[in-house]
C-alpha atoms as a PDB file:
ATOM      1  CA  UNK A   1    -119.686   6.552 -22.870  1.00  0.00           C
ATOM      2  CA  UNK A   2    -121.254   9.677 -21.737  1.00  0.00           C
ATOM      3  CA  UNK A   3    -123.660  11.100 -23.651  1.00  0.00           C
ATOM      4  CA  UNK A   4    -124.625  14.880 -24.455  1.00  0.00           C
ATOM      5  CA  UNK A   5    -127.752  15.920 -22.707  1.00  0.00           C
ATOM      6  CA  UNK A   6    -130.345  17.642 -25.717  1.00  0.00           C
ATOM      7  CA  UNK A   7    -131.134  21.053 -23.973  1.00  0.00           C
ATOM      8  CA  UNK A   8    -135.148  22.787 -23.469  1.00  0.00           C
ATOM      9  CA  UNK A   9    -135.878  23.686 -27.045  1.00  0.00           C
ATOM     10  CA  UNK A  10    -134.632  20.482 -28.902  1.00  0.00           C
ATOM     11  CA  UNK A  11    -137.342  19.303 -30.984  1.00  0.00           C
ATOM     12  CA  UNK A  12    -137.351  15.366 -29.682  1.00  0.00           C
ATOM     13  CA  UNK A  13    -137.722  16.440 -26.048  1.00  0.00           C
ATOM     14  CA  UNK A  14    -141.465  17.337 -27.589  1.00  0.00           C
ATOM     15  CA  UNK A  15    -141.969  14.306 -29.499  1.00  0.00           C
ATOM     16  CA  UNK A  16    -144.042  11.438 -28.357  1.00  0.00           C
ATOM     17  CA  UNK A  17    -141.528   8.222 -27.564  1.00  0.00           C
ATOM     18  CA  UNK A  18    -142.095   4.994 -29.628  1.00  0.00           C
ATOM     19  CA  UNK A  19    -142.131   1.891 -27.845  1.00  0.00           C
ATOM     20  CA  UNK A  20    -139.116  -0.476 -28.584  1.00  0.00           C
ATOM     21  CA  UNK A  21    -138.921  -4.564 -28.982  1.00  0.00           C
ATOM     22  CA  UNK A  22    -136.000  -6.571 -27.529  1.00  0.00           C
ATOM     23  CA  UNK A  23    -133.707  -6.820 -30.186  1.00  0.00           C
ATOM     24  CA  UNK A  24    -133.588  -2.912 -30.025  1.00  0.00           C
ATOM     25  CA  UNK A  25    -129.981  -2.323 -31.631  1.00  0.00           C
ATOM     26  CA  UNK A  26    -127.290  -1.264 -29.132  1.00  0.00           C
ATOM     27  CA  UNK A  27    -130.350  -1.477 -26.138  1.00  0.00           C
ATOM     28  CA  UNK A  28    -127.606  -2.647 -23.180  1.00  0.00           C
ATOM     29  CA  UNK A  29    -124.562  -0.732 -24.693  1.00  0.00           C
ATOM     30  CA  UNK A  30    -127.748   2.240 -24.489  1.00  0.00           C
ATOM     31  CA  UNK A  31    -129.030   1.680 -20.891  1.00  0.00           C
ATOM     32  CA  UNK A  32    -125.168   1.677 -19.886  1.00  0.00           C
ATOM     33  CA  UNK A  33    -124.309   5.059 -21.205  1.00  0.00           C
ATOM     34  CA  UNK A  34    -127.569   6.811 -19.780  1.00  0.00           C
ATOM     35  CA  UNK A  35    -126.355   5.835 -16.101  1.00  0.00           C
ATOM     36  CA  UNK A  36    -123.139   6.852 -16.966  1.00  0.00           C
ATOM     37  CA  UNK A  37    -124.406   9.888 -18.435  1.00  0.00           C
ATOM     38  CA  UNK A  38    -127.033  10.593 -15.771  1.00  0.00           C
ATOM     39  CA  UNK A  39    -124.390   9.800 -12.704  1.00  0.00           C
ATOM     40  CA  UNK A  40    -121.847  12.571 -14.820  1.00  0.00           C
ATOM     41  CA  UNK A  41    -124.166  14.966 -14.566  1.00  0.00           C
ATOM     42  CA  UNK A  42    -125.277  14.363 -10.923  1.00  0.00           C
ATOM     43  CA  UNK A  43    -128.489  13.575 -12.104  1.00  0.00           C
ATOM     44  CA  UNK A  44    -130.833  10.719 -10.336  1.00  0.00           C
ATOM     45  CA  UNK A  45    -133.134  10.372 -13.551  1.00  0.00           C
ATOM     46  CA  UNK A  46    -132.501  10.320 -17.346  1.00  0.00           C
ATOM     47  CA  UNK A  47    -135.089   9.564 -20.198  1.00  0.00           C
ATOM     48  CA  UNK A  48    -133.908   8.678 -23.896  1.00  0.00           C
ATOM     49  CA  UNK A  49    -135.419  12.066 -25.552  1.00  0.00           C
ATOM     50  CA  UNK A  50    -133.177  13.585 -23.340  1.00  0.00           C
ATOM     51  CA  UNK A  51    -130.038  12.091 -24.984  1.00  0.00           C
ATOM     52  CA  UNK A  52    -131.845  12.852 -28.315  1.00  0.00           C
ATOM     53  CA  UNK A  53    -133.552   9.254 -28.645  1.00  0.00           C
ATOM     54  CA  UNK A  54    -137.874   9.584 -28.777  1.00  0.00           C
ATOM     55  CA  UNK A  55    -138.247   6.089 -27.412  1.00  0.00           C
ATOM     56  CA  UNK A  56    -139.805   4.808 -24.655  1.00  0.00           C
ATOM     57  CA  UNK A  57    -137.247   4.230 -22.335  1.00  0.00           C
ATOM     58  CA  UNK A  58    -135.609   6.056 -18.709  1.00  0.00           C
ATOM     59  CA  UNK A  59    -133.128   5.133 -16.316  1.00  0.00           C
ATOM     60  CA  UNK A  60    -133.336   5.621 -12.519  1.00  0.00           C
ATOM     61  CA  UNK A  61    -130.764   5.844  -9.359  1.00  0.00           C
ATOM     62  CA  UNK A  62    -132.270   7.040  -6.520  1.00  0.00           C
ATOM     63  CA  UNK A  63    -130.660   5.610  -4.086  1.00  0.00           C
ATOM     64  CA  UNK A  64    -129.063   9.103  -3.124  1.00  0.00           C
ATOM     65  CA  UNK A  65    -132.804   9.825  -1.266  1.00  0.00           C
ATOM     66  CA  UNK A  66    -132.141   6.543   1.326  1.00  0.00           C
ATOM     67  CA  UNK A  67    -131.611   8.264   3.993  1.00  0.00           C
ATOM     68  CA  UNK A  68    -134.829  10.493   4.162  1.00  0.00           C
ATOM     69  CA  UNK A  69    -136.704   7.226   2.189  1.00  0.00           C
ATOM     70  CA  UNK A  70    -134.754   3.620   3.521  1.00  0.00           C
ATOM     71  CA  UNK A  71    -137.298   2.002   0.485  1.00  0.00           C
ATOM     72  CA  UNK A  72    -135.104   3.821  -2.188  1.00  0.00           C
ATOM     73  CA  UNK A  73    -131.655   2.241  -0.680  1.00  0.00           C
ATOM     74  CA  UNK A  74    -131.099  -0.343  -3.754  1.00  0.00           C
ATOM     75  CA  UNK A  75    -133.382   1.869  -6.003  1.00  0.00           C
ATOM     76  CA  UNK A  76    -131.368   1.877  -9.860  1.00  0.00           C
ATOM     77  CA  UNK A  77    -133.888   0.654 -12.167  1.00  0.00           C
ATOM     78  CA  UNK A  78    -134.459   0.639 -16.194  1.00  0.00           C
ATOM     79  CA  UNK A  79    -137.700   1.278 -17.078  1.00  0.00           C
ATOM     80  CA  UNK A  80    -138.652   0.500 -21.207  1.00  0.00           C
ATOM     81  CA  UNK A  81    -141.927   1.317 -22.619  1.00  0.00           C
ATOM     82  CA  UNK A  82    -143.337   2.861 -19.493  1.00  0.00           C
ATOM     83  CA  UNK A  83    -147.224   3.452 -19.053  1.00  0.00           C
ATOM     84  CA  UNK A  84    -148.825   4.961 -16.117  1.00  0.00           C
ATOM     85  CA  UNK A  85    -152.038   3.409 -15.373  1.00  0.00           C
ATOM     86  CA  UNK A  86    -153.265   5.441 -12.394  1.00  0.00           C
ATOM     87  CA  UNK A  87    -152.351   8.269 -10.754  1.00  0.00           C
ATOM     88  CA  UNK A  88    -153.474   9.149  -6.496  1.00  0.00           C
ATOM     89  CA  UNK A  89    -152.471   9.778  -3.291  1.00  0.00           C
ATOM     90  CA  UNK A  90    -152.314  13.431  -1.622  1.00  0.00           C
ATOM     91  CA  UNK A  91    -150.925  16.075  -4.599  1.00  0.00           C
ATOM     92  CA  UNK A  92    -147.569  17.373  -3.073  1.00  0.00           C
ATOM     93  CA  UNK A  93    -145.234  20.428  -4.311  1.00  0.00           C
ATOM     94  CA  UNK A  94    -141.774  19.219  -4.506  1.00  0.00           C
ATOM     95  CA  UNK A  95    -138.918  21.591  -6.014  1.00  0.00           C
ATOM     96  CA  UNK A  96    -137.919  19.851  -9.477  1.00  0.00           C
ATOM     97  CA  UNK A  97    -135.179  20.065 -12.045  1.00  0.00           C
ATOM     98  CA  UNK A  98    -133.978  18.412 -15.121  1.00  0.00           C
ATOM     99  CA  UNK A  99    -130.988  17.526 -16.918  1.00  0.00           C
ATOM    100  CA  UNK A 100    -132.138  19.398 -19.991  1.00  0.00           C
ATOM    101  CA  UNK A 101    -133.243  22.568 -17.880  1.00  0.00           C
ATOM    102  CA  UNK A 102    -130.002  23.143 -16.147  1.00  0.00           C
ATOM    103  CA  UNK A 103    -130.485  26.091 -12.872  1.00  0.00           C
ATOM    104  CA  UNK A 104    -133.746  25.779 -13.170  1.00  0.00           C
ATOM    105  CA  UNK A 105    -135.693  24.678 -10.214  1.00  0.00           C
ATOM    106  CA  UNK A 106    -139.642  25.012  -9.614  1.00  0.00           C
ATOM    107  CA  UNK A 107    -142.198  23.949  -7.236  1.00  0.00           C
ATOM    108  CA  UNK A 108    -144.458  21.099  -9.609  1.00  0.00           C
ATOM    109  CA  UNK A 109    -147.389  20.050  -7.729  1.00  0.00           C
ATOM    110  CA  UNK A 110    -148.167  15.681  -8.365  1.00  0.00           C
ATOM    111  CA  UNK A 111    -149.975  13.019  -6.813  1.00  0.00           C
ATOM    112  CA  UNK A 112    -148.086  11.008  -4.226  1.00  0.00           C
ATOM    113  CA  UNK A 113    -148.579   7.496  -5.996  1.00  0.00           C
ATOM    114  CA  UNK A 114    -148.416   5.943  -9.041  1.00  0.00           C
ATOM    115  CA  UNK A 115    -149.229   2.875 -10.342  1.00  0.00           C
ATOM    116  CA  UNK A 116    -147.052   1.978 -13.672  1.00  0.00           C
ATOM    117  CA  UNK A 117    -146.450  -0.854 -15.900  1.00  0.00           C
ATOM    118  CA  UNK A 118    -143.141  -1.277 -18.065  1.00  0.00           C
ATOM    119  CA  UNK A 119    -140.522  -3.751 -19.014  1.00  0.00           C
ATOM    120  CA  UNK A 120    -136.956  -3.733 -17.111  1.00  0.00           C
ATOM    121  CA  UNK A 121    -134.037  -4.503 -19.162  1.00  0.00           C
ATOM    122  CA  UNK A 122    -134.379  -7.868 -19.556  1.00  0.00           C
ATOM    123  CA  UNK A 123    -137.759  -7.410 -21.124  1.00  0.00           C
ATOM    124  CA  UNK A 124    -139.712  -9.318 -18.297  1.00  0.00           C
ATOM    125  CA  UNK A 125    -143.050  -7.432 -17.533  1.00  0.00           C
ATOM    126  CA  UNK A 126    -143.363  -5.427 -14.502  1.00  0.00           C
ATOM    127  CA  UNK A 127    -146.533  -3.627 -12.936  1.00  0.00           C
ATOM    128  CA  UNK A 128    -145.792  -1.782  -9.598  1.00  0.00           C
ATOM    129  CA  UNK A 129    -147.298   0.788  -7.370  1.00  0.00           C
ATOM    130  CA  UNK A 130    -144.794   3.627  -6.532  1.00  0.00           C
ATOM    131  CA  UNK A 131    -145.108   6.607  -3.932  1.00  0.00           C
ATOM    132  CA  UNK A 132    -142.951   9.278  -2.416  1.00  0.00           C
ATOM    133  CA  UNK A 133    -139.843   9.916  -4.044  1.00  0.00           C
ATOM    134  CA  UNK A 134    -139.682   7.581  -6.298  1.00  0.00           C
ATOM    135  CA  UNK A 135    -143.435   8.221  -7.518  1.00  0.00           C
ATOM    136  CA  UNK A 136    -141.866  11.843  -7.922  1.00  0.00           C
ATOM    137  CA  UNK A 137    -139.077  11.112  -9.940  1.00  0.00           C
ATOM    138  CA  UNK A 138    -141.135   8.174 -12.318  1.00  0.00           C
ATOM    139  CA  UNK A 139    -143.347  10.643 -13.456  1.00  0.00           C
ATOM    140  CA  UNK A 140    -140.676  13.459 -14.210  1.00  0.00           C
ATOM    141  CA  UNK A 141    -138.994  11.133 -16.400  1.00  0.00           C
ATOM    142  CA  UNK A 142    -142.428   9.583 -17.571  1.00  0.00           C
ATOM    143  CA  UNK A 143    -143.575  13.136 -18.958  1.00  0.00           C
ATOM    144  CA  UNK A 144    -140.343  13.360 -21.225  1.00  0.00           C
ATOM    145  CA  UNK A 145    -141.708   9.881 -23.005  1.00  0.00           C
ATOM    146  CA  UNK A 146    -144.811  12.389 -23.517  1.00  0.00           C
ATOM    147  CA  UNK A 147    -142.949  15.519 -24.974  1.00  0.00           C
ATOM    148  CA  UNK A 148    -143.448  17.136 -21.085  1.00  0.00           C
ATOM    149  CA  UNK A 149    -141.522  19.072 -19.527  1.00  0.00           C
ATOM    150  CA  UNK A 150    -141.866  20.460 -16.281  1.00  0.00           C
ATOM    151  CA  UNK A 151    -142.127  24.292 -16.755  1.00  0.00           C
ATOM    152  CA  UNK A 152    -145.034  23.275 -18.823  1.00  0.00           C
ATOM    153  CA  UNK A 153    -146.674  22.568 -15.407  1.00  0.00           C
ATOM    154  CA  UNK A 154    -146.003  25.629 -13.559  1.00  0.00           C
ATOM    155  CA  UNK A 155    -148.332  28.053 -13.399  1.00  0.00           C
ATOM    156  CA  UNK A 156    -148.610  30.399 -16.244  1.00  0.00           C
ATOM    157  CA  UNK A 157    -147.196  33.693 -14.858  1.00  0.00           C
ATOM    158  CA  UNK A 158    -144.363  31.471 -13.634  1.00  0.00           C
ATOM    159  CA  UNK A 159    -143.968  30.527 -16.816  1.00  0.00           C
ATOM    160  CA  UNK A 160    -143.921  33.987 -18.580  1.00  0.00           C
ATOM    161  CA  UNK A 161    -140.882  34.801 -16.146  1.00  0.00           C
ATOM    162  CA  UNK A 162    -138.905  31.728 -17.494  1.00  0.00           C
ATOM    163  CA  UNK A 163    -139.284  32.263 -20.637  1.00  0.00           C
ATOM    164  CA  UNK A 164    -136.437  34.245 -21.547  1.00  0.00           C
ATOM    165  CA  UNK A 165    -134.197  32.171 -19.275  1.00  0.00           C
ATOM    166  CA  UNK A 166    -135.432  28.770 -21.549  1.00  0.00           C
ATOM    167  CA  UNK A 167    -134.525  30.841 -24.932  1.00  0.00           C
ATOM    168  CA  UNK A 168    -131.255  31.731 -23.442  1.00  0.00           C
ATOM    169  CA  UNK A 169    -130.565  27.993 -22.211  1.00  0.00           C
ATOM    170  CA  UNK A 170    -131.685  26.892 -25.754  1.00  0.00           C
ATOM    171  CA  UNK A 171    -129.391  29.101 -26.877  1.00  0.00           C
ATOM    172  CA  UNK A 172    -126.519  27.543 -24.931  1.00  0.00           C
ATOM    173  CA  UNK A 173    -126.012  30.731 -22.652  1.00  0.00           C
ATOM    174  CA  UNK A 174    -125.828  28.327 -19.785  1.00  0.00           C
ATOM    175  CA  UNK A 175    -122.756  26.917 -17.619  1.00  0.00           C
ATOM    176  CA  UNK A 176    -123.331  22.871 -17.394  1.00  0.00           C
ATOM    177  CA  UNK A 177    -119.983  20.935 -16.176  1.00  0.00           C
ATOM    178  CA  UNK A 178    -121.788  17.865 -18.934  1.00  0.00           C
ATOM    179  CA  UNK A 179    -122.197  18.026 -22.802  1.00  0.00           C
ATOM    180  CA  UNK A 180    -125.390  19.294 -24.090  1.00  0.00           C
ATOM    181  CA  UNK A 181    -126.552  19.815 -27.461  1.00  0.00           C
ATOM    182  CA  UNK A 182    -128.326  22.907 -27.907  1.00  0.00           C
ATOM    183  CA  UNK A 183    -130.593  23.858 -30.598  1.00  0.00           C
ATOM    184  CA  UNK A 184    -130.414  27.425 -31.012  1.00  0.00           C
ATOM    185  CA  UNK A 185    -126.424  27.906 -30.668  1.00  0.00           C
ATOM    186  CA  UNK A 186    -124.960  29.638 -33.277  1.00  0.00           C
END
């Protein structure tokens, strides 16, 4: 079932996700509908607060990247109860967007590597250094576990400009081709 996508504004993409057990209620039926929400929305990353859910929990495919990174060929993964445990590598700007941010891109500078430790979805403990793309897209989806967003890392005249273009796309003046819930529509 697809899922609509909670749009900048919505007060649980600020909230700070809860970690969940294994006998979370619905957990599979969950993970199933974020990929096929994230894949209807030609997304490659999709956290929980995002489908209006403040739990610790994202969803992957980034296997669209193989060509320019082979490593990221079988890359769909489920990441629950994420934490980051180190952060390195060279800082690179790389153009980002997000599902809840729709036509809005912006340069977000991050380190290269990451080292994180989570559960996949069968609850078996995982702790794994990451780097290039996939580094990238971890910690995009990481920050929305934290309330973060990414225009709250551009730089703050950057951030002036968008601000009327955020009010509007809380506001729902924004064309998506996937359902979003916005918090300002009247």
């Amino acid at each position: 079932m697809i899922l609509p996508v909670y749009a900048f504004g919505s007060p649980v993409l600020r909230k700070i996700a809860v970690e969940i057990t294994p006998d979370h209620e619905g957990l599979s039926e969950l993970v199933e509908n974020m990929f096929e929400t994230m894949k209807a929305a030609d997304g490659v990353g999709l956290a929980a607060p995002q489908v209006g859910l403040p739990i610790r929990l994202f969803v992957l495919d980034a296997r669209i990247y193989a060509e320019h990174e082979p490593s990221l060929a079988d890359f769909k993964k489920v990441f629950i109860n994420a934490h980051i445990v180190e952060k390195g590598g060279e800082e690179e700007i790389i153009e980002e967007g997000c599902l809840s941010i729709p036509n809005i891109h912006e340069d977000i500078l991050r380190p290269g590597k990451i080292h994180i430790r989570y559960v996949n979805g069968n609850f078996s403990p995982v702790d794994e250094w990451y780097e290039g793309m996939a580094a990238r897209i971890i910690q995009h989806e990481y920050d929305h576990l934290d309330g973060i967003m990414f225009p709250d890392l551009v730089n703050p005249l950057r951030k002036t400009l968008l601000r009327s273009t955020l009010r509007d796309i809380s506001k729902g003046k924004v064309a998506v081709k996937y359902k979003m819930v916005f918090p300002l529509k009247k």
